[in-house]
C-alpha atoms as a PDB file:
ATOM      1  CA  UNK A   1      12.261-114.329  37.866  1.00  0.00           C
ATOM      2  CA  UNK A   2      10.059-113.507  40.863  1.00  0.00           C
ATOM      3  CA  UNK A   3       9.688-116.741  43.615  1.00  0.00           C
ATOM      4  CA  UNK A   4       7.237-115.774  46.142  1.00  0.00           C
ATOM      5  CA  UNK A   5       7.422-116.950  49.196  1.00  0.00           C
ATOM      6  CA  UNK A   6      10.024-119.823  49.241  1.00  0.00           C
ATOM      7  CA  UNK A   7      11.020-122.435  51.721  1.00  0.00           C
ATOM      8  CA  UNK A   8      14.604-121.956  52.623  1.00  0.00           C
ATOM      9  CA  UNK A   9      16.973-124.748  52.493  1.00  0.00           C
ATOM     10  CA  UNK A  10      19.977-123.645  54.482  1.00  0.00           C
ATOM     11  CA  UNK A  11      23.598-125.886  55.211  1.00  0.00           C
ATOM     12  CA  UNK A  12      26.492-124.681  56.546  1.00  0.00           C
ATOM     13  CA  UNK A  13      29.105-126.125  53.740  1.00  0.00           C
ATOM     14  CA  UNK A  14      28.860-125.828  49.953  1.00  0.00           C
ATOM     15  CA  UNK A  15      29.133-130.266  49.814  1.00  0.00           C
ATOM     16  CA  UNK A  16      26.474-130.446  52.013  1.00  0.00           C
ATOM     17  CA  UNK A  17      23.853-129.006  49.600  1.00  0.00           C
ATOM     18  CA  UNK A  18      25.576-130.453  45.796  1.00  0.00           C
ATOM     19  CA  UNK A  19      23.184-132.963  45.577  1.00  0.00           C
ATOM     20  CA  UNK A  20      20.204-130.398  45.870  1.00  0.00           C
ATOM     21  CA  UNK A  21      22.335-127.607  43.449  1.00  0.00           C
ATOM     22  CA  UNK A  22      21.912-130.485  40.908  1.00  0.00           C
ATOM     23  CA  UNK A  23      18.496-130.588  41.091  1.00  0.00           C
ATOM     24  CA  UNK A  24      17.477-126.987  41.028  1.00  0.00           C
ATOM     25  CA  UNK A  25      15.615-125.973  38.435  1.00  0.00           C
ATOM     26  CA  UNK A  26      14.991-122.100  36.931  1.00  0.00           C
ATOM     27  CA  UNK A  27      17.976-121.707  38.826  1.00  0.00           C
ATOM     28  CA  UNK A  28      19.194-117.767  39.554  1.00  0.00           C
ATOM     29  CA  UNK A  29      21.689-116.753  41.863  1.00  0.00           C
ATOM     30  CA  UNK A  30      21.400-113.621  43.431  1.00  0.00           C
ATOM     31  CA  UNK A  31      24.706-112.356  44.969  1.00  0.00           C
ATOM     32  CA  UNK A  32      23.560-110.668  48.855  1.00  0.00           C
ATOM     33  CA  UNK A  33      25.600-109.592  51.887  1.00  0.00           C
ATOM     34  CA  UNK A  34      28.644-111.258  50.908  1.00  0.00           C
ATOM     35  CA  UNK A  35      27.105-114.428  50.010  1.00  0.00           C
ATOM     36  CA  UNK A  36      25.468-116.109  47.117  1.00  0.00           C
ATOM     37  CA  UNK A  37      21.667-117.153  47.618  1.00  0.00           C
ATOM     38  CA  UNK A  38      20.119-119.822  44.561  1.00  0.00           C
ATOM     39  CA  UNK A  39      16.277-118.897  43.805  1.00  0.00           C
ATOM     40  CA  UNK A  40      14.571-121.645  42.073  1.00  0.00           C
ATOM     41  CA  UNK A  41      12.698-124.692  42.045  1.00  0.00           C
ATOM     42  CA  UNK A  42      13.467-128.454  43.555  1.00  0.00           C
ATOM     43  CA  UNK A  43      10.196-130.580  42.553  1.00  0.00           C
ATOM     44  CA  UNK A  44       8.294-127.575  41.517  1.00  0.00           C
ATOM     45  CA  UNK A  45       7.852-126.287  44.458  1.00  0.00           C
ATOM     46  CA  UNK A  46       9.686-122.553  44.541  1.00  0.00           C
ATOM     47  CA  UNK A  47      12.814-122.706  47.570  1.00  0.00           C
ATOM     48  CA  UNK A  48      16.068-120.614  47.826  1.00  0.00           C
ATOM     49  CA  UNK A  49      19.552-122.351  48.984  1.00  0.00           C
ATOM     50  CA  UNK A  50      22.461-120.749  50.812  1.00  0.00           C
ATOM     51  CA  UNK A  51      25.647-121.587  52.676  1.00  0.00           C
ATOM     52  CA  UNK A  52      25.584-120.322  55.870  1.00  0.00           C
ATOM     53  CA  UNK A  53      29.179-120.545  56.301  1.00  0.00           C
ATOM     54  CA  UNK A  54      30.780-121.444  60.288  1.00  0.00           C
ATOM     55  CA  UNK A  55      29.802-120.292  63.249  1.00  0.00           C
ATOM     56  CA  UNK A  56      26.225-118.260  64.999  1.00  0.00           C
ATOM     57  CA  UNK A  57      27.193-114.633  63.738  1.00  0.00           C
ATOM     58  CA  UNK A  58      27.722-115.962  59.962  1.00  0.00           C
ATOM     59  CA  UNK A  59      24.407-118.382  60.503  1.00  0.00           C
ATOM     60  CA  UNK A  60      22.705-115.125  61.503  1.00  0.00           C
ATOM     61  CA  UNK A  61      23.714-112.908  58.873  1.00  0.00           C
ATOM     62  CA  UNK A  62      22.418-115.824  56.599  1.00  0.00           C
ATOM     63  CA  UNK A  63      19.314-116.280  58.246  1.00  0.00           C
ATOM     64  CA  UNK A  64      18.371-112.822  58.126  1.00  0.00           C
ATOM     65  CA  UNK A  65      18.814-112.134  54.338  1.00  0.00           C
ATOM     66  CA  UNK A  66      16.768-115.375  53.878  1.00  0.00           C
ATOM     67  CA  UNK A  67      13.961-113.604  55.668  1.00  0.00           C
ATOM     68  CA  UNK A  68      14.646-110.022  55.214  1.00  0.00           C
ATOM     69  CA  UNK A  69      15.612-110.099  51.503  1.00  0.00           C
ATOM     70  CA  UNK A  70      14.173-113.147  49.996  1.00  0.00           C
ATOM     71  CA  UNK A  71      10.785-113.630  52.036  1.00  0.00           C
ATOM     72  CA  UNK A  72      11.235-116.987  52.986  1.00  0.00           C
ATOM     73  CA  UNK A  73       8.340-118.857  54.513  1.00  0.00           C
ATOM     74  CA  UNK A  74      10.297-121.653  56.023  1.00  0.00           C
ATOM     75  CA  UNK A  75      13.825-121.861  57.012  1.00  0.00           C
ATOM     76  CA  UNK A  76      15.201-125.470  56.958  1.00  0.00           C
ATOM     77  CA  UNK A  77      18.904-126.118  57.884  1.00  0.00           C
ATOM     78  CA  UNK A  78      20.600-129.458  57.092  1.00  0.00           C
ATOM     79  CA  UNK A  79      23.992-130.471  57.683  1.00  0.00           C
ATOM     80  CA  UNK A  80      26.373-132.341  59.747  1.00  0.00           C
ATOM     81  CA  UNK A  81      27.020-132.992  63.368  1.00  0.00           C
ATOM     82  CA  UNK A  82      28.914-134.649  66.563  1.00  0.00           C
ATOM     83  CA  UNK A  83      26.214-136.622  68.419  1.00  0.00           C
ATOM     84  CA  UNK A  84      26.872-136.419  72.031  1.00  0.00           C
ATOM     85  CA  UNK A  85      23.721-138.279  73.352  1.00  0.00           C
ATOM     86  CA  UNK A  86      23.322-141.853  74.354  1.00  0.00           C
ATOM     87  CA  UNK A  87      22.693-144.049  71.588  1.00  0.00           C
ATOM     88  CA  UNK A  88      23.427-141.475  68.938  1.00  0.00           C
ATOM     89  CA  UNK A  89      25.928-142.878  66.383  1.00  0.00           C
ATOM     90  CA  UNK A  90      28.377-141.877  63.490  1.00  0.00           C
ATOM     91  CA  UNK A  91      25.469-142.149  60.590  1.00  0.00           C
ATOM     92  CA  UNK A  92      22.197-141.614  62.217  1.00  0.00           C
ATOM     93  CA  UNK A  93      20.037-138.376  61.793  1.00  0.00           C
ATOM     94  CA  UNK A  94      19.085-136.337  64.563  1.00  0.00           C
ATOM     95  CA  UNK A  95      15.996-133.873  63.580  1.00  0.00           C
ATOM     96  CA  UNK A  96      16.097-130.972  66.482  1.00  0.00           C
ATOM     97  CA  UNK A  97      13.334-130.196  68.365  1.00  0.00           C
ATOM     98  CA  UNK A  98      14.718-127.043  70.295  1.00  0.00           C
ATOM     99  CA  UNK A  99      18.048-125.235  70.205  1.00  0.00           C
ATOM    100  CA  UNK A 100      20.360-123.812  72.916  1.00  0.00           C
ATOM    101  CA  UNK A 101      23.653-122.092  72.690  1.00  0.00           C
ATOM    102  CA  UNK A 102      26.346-124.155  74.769  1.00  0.00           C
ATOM    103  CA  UNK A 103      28.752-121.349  75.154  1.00  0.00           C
ATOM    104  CA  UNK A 104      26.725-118.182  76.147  1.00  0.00           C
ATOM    105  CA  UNK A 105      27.029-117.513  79.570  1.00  0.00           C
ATOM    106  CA  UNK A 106      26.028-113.780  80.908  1.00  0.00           C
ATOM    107  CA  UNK A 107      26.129-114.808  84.225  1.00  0.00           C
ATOM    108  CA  UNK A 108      25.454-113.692  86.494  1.00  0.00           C
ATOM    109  CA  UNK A 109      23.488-110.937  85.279  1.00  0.00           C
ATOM    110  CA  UNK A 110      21.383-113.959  83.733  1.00  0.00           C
ATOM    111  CA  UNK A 111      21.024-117.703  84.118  1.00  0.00           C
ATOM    112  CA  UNK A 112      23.984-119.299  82.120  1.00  0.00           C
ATOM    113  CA  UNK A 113      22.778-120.345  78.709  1.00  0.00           C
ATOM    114  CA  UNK A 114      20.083-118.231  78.791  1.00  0.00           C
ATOM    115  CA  UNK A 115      20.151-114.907  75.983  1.00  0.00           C
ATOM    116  CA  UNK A 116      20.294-111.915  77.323  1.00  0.00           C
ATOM    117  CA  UNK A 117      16.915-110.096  77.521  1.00  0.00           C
ATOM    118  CA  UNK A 118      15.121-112.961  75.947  1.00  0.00           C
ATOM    119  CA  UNK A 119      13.872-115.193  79.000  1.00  0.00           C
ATOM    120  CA  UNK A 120      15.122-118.334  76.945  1.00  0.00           C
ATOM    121  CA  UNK A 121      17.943-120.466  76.741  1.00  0.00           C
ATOM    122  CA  UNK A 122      16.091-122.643  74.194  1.00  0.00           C
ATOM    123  CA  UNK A 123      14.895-121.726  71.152  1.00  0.00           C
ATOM    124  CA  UNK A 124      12.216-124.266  70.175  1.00  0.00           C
ATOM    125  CA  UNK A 125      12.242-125.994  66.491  1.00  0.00           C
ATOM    126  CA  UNK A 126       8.848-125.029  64.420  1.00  0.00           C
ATOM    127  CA  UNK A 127       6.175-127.862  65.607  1.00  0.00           C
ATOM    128  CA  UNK A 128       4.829-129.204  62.571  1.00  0.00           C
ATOM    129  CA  UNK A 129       7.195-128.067  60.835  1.00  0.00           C
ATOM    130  CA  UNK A 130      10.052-130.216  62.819  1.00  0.00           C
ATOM    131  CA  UNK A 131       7.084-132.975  62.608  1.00  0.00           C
ATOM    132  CA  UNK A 132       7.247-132.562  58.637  1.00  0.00           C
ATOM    133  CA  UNK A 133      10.949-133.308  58.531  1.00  0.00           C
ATOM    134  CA  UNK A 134      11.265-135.948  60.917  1.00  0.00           C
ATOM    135  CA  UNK A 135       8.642-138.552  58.675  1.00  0.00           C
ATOM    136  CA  UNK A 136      10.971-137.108  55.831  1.00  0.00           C
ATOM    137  CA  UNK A 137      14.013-138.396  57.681  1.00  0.00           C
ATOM    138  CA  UNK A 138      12.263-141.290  58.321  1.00  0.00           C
ATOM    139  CA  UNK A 139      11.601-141.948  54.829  1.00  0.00           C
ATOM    140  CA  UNK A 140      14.484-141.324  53.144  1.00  0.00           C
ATOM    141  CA  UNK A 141      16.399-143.207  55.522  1.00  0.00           C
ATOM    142  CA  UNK A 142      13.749-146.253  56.135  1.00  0.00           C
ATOM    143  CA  UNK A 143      16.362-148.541  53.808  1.00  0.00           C
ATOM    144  CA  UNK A 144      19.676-147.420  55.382  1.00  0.00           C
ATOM    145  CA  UNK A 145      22.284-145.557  53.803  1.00  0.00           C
ATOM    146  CA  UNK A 146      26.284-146.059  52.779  1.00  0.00           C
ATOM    147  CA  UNK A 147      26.735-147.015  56.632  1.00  0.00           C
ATOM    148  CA  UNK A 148      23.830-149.098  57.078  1.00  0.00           C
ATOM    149  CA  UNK A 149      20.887-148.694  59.221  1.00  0.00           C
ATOM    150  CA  UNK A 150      20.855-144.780  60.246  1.00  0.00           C
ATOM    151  CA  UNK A 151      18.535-144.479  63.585  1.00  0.00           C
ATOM    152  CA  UNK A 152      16.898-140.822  63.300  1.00  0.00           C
ATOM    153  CA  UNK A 153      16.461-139.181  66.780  1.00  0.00           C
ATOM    154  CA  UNK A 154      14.582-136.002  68.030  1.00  0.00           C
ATOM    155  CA  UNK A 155      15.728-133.540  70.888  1.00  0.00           C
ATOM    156  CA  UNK A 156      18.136-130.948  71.854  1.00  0.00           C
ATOM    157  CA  UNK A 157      20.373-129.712  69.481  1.00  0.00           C
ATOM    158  CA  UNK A 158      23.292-127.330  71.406  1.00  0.00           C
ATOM    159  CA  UNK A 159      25.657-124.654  69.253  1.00  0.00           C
ATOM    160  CA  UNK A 160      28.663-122.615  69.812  1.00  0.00           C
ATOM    161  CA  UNK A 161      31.826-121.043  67.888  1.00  0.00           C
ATOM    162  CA  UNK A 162      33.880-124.105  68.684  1.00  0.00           C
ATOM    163  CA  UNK A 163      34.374-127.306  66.413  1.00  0.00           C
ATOM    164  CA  UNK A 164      34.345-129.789  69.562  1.00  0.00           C
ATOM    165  CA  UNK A 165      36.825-132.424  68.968  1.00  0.00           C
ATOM    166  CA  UNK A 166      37.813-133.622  72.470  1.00  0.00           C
ATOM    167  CA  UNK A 167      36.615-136.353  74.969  1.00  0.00           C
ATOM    168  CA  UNK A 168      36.966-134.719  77.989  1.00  0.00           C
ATOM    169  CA  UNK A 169      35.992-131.261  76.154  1.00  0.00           C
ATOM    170  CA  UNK A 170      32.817-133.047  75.057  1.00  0.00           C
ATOM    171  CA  UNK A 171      32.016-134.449  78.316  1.00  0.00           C
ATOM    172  CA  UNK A 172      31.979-131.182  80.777  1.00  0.00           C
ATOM    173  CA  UNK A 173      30.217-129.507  77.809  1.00  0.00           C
ATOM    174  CA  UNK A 174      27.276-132.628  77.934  1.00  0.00           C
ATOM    175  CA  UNK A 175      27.965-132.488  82.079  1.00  0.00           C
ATOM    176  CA  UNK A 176      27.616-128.972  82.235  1.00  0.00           C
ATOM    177  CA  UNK A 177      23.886-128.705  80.225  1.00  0.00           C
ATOM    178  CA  UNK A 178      22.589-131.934  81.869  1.00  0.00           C
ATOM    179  CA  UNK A 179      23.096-129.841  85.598  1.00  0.00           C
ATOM    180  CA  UNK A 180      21.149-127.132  84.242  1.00  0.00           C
ATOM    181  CA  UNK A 181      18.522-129.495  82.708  1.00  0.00           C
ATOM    182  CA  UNK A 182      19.356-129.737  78.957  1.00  0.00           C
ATOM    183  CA  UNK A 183      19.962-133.176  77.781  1.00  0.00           C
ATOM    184  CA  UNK A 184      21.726-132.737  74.045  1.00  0.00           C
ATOM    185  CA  UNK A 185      21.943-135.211  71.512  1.00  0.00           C
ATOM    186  CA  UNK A 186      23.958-133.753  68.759  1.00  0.00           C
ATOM    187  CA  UNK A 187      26.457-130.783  69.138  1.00  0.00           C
ATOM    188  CA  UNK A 188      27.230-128.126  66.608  1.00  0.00           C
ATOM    189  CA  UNK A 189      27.966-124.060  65.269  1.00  0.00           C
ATOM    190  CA  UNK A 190      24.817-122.334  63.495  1.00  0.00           C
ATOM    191  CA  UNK A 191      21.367-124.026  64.750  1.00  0.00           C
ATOM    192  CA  UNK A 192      20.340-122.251  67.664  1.00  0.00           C
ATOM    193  CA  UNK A 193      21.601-118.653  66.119  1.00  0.00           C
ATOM    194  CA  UNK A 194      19.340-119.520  63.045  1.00  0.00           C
ATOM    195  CA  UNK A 195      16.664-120.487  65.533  1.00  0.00           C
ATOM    196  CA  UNK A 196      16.491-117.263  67.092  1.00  0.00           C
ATOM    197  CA  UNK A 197      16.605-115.394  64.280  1.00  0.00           C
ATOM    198  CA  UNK A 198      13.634-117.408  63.354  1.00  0.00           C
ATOM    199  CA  UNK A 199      11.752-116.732  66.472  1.00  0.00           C
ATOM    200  CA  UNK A 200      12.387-112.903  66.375  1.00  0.00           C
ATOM    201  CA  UNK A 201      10.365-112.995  62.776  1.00  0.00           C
ATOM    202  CA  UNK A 202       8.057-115.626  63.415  1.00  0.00           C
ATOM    203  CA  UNK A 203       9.357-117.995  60.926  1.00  0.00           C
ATOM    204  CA  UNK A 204       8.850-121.251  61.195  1.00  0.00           C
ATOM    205  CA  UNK A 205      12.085-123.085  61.392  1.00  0.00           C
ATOM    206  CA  UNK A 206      13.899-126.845  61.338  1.00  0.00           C
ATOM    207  CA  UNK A 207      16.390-128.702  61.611  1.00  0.00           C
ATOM    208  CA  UNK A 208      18.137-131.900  60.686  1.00  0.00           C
ATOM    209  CA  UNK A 209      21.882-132.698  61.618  1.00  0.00           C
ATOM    210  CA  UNK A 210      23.718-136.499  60.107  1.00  0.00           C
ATOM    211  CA  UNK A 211      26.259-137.637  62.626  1.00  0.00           C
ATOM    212  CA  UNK A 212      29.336-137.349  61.772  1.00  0.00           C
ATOM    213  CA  UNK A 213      31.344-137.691  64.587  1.00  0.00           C
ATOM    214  CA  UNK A 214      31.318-138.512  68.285  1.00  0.00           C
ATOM    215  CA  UNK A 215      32.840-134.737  69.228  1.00  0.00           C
ATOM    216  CA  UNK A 216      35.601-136.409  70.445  1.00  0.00           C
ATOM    217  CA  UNK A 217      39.226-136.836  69.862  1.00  0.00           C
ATOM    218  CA  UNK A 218      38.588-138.653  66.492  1.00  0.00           C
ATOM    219  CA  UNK A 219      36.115-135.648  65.434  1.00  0.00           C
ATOM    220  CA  UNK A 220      38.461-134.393  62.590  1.00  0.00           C
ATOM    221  CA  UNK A 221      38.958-137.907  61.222  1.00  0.00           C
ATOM    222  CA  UNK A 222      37.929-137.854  57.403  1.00  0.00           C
ATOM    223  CA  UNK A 223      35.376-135.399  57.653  1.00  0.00           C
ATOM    224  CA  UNK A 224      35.077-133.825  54.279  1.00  0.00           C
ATOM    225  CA  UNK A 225      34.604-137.450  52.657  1.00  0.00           C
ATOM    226  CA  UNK A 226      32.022-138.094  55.310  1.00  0.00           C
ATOM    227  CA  UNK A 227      30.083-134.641  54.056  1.00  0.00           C
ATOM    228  CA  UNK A 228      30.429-135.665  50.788  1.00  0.00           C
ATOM    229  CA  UNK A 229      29.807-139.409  50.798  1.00  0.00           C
ATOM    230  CA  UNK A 230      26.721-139.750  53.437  1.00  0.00           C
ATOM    231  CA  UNK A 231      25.784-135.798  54.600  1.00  0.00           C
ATOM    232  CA  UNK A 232      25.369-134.617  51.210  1.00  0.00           C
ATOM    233  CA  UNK A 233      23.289-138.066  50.277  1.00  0.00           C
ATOM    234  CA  UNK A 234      21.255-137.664  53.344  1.00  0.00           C
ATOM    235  CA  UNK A 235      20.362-133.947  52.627  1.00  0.00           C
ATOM    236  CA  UNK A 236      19.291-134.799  49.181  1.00  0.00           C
ATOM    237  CA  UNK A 237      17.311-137.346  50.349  1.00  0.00           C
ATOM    238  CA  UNK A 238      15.474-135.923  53.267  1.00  0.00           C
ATOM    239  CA  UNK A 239      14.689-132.279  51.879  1.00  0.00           C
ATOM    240  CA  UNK A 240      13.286-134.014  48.498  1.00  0.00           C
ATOM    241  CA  UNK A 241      11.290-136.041  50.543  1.00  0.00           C
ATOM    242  CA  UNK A 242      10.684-133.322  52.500  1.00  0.00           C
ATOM    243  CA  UNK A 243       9.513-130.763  49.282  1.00  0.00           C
ATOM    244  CA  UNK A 244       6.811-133.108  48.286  1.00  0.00           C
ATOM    245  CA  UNK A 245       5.100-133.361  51.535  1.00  0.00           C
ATOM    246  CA  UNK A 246       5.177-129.554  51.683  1.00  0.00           C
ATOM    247  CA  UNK A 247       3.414-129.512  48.589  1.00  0.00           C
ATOM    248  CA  UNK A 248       0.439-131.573  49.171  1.00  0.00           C
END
């Protein structure tokens, strides 16, 4: 089976997409660089999901194949996240409008947070695109979910190899972007390394991360029955929602 041109649906942890494995149809898995890649259709409309797995290099790898070897025409990554901006709880949805690496610092040969040889220190989420997702979020959530009302917010989302899990970790980290003029909301390890990627194809890309945590001390606290009770839900919500408006 030949899928031309499918939107990607990228997460980072196999729970986070076995809502939308359930509902894949003329489903084919295609074993690639180490990882296994799904072609098929959700709602007739012809997509491929992967696992990412932890962390930018891995996210990049991903990313690449999804372009390189599978011709995506979108790249859509949903998972989970600690929100670190006012007003963002545990359960709300924050969609990302642009995407900046927390720990790269090459200074001072170059601006701290900025990538090398780039000019940017934030990789901006596909416009209509990111519009796209965010009604979809809006949608799917409009009635609540298994912790009530879920508030969905746009902005900055910031990544790095770390899983942050401490208050006063969390607070330079939000301290330290704010002084350079990047005001976070949510705080995790793949999005802006997909995001490049993106950019250096000219793919459109987005991005929508549930709160799972505060990325504080309490960040470890029942995590894998969050993913799997509300992330997963969410995901399956949002990208159907999602698939249908792409296809009108």
């Amino acid at each position: 089976m030949t899928v031309a041109a499918p939107l990607a649906i990228l997460s980072a942890l196999g729970e986070e997409q076995q809502g939308l494995m359930g509902e894949l149809t003329e489903a084919q898995c295609i074993p690639y660089a180490g990882r296994e890649f799904w072609l098929g259709r959700l709602h007739g409309q012809p997509v491929v999901l992967a696992l990412s797995r932890i962390g930018k290099v891995a996210a990049a790898t991903t990313a690449s194949a999804l372009i390189e070897r599978f011709g995506a025409s979108r790249v859509v990554f949903t998972g989970v996240a600690g929100g670190v901006g006012d007003g963002v709880h545990v359960g709300d949805v924050v969609v990302g409008t642009g995407f900046v690496q927390h720990d790269m610092d090459a200074s001072p040969l170059f601006p701290r947070y900025q990538v090398p040889l780039t000019g940017r220190s934030v990789f901006d989420g596909d416009a209509p695109l990111t519009a796209q997702l965010l009604q979809a979020a809006q949608v799917a959530l409009a009635d609540g979910g298994p912790l009530g009302k879920a508030c969905v917010h746009q902005g900055l989302i910031a990544s790095g190899d770390r899983f942050v899990n401490g208050r006063e970790e969390s607070a330079v980290l939000v301290s330290s972007l704010r002084a350079a003029g990047y005001a976070p909301l949510a705080v995790e390890m793949e999005g802006a390394a997909v995001a490049q990627v993106c950019a250096d194809h000219g793919v459109p890309f987005a991005a929508v991360r549930t709160i799972s945590d505060r990325a504080d001390d309490t960040a470890h606290v029942d995590f894998p029955q969050f993913v799997k009770d509300v992330a997963s839900l969410y995901a399956l919500r949002i990208v159907t929602v999602l698939v249908y408006s792409l296809s009108k």
